[in-house]
N, C-alpha and C. Protein backbone atom coordinates (compact mmCIF):
# COMPACT_ATOMS: atom_id res chain seq x y z
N UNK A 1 30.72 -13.54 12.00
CA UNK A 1 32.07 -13.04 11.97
C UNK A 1 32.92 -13.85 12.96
N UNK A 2 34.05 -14.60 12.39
CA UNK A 2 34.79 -15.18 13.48
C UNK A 2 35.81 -14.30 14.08
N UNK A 3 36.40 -14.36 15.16
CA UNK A 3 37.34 -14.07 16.30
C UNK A 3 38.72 -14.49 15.76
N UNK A 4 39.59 -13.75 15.49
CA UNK A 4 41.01 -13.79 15.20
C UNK A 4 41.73 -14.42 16.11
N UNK A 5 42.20 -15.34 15.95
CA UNK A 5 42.72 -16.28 17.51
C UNK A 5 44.33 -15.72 17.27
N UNK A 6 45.06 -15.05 18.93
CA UNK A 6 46.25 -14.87 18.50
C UNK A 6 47.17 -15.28 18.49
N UNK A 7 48.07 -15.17 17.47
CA UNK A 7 49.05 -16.47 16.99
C UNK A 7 50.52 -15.95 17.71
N UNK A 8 51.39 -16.60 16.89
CA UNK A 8 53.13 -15.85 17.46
C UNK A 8 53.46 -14.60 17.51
N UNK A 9 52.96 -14.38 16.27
CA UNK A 9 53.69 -12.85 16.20
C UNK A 9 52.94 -12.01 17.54
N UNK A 10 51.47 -12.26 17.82
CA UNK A 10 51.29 -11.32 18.59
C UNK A 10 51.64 -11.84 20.37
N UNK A 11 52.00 -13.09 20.53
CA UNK A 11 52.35 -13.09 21.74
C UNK A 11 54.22 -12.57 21.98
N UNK A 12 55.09 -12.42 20.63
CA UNK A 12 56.15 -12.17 20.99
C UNK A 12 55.97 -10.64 21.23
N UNK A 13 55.25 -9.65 20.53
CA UNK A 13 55.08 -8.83 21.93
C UNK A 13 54.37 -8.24 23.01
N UNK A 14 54.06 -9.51 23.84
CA UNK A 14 53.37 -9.56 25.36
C UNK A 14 54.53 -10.46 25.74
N UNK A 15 54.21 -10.25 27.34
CA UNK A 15 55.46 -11.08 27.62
C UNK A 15 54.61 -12.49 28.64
N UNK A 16 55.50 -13.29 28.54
CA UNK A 16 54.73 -14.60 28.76
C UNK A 16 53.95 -14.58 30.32
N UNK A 17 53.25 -15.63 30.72
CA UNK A 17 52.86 -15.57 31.89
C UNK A 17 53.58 -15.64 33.15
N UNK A 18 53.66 -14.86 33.82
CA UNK A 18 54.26 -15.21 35.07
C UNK A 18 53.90 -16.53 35.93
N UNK A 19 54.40 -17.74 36.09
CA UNK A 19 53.82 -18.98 36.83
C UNK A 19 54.26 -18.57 38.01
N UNK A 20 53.51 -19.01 39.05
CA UNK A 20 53.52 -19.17 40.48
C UNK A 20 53.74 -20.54 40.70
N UNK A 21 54.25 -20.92 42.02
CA UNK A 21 55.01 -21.89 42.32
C UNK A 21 53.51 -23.18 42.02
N UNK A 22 52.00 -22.45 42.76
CA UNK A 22 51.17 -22.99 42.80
C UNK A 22 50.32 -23.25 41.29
N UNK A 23 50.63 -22.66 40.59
CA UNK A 23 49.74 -22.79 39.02
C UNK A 23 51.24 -24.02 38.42
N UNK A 24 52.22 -23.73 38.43
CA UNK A 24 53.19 -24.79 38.01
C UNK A 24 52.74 -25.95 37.55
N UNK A 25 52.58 -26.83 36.53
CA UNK A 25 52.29 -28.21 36.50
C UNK A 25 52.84 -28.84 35.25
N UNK A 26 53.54 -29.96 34.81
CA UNK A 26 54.18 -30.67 34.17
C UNK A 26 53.11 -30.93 32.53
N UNK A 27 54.09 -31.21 31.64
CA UNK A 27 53.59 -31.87 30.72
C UNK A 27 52.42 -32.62 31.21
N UNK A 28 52.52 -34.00 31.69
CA UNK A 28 51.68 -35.20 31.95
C UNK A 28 50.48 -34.17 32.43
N UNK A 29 50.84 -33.66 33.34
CA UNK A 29 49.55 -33.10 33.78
C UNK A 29 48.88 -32.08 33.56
N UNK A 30 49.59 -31.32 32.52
CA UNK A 30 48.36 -30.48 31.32
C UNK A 30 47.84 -31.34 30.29
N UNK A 31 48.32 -32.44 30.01
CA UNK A 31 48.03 -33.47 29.09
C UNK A 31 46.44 -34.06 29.67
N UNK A 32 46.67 -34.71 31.12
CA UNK A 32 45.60 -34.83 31.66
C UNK A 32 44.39 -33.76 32.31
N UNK A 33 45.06 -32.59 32.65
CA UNK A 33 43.87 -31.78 32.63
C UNK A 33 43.17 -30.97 31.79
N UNK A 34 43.31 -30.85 30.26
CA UNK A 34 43.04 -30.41 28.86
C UNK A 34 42.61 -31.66 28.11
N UNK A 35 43.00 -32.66 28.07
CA UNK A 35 43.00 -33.78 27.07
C UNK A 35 43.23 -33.38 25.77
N UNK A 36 44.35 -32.89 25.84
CA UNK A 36 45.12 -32.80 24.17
C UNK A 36 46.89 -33.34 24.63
N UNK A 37 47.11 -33.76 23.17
CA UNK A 37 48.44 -34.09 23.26
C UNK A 37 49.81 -33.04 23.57
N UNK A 38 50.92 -33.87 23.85
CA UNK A 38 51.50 -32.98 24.10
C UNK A 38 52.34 -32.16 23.35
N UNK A 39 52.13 -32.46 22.21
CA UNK A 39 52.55 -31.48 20.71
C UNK A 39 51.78 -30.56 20.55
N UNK A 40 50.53 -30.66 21.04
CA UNK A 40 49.77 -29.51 21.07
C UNK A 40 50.01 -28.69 21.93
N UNK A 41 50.08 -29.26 23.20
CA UNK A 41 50.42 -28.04 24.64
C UNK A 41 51.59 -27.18 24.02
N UNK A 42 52.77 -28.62 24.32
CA UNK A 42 53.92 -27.37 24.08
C UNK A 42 53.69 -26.66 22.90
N UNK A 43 53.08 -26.47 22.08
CA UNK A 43 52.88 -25.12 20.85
C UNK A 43 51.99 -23.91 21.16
N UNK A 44 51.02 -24.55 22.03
CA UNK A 44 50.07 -23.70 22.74
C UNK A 44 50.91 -22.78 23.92
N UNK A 45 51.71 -23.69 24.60
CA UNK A 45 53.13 -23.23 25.53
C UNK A 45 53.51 -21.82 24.54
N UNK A 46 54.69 -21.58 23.49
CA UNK A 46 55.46 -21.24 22.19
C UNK A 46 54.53 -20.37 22.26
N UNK A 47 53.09 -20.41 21.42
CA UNK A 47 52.29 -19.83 20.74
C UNK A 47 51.74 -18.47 22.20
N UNK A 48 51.33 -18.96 22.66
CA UNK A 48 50.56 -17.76 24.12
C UNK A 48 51.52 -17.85 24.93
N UNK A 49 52.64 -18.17 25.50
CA UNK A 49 53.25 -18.06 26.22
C UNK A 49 53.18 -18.31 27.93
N UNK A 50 52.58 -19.74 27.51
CA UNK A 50 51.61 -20.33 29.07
C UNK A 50 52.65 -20.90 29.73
N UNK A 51 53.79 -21.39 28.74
CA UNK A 51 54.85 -22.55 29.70
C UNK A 51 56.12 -22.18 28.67
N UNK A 52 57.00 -23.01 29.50
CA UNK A 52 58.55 -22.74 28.76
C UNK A 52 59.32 -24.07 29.55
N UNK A 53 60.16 -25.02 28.55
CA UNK A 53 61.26 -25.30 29.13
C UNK A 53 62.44 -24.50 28.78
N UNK A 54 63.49 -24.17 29.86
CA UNK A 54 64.76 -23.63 30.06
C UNK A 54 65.65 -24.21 28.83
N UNK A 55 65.83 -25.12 28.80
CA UNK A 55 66.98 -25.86 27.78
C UNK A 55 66.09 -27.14 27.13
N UNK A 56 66.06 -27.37 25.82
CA UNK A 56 65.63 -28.69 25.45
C UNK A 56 66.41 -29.74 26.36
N UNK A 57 64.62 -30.74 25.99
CA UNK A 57 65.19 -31.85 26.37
C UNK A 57 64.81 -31.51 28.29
N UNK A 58 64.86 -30.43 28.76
CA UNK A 58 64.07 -30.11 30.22
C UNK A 58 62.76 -29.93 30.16
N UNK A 59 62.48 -30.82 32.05
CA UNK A 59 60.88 -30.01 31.68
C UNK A 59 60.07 -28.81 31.48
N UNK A 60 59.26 -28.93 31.19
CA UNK A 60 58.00 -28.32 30.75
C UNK A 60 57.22 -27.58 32.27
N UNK A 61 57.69 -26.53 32.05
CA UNK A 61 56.93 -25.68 33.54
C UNK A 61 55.73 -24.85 33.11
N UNK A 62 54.41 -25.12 33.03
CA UNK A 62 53.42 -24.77 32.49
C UNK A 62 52.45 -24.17 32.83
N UNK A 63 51.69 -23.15 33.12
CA UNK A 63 50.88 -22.10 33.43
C UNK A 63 49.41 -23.30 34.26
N UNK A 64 49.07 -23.71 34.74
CA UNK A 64 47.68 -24.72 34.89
C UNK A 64 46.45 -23.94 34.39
N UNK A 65 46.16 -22.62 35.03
CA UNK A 65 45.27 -21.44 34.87
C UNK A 65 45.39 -21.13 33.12
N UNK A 66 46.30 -21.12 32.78
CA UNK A 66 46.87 -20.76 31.27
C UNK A 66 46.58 -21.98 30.35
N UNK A 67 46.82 -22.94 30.74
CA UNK A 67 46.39 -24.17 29.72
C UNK A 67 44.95 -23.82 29.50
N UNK A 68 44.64 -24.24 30.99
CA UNK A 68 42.81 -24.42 30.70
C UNK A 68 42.44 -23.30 29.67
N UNK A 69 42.84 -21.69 30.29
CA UNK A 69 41.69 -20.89 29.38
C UNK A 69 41.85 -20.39 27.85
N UNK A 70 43.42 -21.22 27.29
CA UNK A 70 43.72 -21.47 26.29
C UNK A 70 42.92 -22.83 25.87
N UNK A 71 42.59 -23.54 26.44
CA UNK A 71 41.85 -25.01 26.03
C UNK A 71 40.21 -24.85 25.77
N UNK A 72 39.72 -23.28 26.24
CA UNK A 72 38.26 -23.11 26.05
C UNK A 72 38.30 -21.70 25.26
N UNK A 73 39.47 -21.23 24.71
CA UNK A 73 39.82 -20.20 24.43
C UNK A 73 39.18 -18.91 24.59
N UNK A 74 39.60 -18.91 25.84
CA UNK A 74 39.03 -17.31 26.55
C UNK A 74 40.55 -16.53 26.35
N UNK A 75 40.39 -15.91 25.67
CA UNK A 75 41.16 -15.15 25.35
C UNK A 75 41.46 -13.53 25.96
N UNK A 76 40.21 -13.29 26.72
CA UNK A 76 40.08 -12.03 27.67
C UNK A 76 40.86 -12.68 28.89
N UNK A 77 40.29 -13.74 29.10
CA UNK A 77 40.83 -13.99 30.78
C UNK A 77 42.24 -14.75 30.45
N UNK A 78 42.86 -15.19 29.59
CA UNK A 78 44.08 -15.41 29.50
C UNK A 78 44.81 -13.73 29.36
N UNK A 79 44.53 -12.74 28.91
CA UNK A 79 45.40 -11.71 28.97
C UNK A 79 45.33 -10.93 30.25
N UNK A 80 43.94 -11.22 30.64
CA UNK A 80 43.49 -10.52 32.62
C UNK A 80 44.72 -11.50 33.11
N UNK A 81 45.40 -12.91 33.02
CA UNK A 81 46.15 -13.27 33.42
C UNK A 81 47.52 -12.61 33.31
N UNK A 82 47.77 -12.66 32.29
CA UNK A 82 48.83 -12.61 31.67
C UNK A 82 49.30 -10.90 32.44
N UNK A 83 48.23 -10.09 32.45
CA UNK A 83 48.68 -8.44 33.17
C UNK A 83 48.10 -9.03 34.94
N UNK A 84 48.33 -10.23 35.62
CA UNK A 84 48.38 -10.36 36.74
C UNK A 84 47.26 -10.01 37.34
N UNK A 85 45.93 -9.99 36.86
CA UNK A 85 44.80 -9.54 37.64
C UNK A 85 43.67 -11.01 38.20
N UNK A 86 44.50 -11.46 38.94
CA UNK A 86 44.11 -12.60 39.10
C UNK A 86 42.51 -12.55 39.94
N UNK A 87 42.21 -11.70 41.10
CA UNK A 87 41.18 -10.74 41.11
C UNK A 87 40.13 -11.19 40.07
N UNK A 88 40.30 -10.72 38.96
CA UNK A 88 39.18 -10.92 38.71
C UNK A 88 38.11 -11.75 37.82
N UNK A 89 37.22 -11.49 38.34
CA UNK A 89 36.48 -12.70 37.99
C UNK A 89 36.34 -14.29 37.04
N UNK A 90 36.94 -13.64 35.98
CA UNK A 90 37.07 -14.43 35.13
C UNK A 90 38.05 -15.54 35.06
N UNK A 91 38.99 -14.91 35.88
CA UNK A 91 40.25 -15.67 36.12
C UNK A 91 40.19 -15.96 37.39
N UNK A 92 39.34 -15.61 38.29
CA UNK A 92 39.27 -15.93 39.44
C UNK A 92 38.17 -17.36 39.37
N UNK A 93 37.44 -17.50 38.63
CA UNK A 93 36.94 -18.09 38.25
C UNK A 93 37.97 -20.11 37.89
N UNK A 94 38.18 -19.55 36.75
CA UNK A 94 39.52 -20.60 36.69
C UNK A 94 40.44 -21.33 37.50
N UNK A 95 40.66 -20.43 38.69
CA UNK A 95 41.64 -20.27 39.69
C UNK A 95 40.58 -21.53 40.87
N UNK A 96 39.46 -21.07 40.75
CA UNK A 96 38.59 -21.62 41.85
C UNK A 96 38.64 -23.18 41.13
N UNK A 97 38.38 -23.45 39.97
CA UNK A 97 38.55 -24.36 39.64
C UNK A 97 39.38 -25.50 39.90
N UNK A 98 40.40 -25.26 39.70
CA UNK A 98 41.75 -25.60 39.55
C UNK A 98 42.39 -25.65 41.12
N UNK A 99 41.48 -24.95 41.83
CA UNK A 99 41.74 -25.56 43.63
C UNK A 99 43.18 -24.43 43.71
N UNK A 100 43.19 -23.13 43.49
CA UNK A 100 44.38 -22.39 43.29
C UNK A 100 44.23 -20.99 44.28
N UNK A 101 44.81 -20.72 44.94
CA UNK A 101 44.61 -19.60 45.57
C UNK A 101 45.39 -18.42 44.48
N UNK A 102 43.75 -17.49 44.78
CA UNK A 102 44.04 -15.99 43.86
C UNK A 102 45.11 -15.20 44.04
């Protein structure tokens, strides 16, 4: 049985991730820490609600914690994100990774 991966409709109602000044990181460098392009991020951005630019044509302010566990698709610990429980494990996990204080 496969896993329903969730698409637009269900991230328009959750509300996107809150970024911290410290998870913050640019196009280039979700590009380089995922290795996917960046047509993919920013849709993955759109789609889960990891990143947002303000106005086209601006940058790309992007979740770091949120790329990755969209890029291995943990889908529990992207929503433990997403309701701010950075705590725990799973996302604390990520966080350790990524050299990020919890």
């Amino acid at each position: 049985m496969t896993k329903r991966i969730p698409g637009p409709t269900d991230v328009d109602e959750r509300p996107p991730i809150l970024i911290s000044d410290g998870d913050a990181i640019g196009l280039k460098q979700a590009r380089y820490l995922v290795g996917r392009d960046a047509k993919t991020i920013k849709r993955w951005c759109r789609e889960y609600g990891i990143g947002f630019n303000v106005v086209r044509g601006a940058e790309w302010e992007i979740s770091a914690p949120g790329v990755v566990l969209v890029r291995h698709a943990d889908w529990v610990g992207l929503e433990l994100l997403r309701s701010g429980q950075r705590e725990h494990p799973r996302v604390r996990r990520v966080l350790e990774h990524l050299g990020i204080a919890p």
